[in-house]
Protein backbone atom coordinates (compact mmCIF):
# COMPACT_ATOMS: atom_id res chain seq x y z
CA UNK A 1 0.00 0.00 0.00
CA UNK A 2 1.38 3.49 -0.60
CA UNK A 3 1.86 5.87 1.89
CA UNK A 4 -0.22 9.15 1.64
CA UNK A 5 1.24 12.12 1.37
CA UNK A 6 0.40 14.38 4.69
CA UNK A 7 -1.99 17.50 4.40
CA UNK A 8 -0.82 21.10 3.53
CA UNK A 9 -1.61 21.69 7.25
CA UNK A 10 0.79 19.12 8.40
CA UNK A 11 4.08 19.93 5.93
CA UNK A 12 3.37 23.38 6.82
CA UNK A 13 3.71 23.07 10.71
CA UNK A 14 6.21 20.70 10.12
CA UNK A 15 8.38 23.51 7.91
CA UNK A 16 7.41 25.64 10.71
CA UNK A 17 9.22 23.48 12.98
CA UNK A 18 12.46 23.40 11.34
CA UNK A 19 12.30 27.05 10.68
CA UNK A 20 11.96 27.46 14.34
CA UNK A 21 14.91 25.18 15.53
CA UNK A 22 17.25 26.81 13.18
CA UNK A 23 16.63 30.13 14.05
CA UNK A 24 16.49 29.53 18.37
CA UNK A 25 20.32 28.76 18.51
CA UNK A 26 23.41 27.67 16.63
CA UNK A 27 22.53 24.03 15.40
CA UNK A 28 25.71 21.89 13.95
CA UNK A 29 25.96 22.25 10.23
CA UNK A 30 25.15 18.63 9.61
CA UNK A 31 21.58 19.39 11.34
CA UNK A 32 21.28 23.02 9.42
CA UNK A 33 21.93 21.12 6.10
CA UNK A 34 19.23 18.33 7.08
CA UNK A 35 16.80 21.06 8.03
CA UNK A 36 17.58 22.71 4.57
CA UNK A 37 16.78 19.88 2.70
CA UNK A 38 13.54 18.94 4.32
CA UNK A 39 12.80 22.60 4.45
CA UNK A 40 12.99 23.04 0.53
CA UNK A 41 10.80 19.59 0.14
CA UNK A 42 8.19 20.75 2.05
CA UNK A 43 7.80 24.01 0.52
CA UNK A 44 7.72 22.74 -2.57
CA UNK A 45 4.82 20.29 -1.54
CA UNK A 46 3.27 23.42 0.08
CA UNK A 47 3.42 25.35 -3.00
CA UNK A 48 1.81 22.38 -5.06
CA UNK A 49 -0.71 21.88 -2.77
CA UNK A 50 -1.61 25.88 -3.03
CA UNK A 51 -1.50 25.96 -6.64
CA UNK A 52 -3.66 23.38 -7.14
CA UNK A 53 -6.30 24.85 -5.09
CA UNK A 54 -6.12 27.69 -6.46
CA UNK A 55 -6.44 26.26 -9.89
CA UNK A 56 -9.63 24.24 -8.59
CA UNK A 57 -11.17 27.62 -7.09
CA UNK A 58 -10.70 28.76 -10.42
CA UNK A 59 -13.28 26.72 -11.98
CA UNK A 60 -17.12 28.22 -11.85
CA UNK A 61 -19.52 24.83 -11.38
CA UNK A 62 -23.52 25.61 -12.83
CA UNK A 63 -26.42 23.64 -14.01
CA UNK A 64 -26.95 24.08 -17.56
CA UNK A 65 -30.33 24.24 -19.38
CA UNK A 66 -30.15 20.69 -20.68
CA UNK A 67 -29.84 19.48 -16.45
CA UNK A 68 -26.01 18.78 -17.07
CA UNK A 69 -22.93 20.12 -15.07
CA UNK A 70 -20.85 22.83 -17.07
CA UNK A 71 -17.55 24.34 -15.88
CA UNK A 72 -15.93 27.72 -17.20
CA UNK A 73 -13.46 29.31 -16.08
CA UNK A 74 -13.69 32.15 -12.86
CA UNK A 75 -12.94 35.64 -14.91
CA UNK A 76 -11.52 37.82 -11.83
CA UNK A 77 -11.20 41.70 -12.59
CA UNK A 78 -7.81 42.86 -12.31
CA UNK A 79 -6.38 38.97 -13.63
């Protein structure tokens, strides 16, 4: 079975986290490096996870005449 990937909510805190560590003292440069790493991995996931929301939100849902679904595009002034 494959493991699922955690929520935006969870990578977020989680980059939170490491943020927070680095920055409260003067970690070795074996753990800064780690940090890094995982760091640039979960904002990466974070920024996927954003853009496609944003690309779903995006998407206007209504009921056309025939009783079918129909999608267009969300036209936002100032896009």
């Amino acid at each position: 079975m494959a493991k699922k990937e955690p929520s935006f909510e969870v990578s977020l805190a989680e980059l939170e986290e490491i943020v927070a560590r680095m920055e409260e003292g003067e970690p070795e440069l074996a753990e800064l490096m780690e940090g890094y790493s995982r760091g640039i991995l979960l904002a990466q996931k974070c920024a996927q996870a954003l853009e496609r929301a944003e690309k779903t939100m995006d998407l206007m849902v209504r009921k056309n005449a025939a009783g079918g679904v129909e999608e267009m595009e969300l036209k936002i002034e100032g896009d």
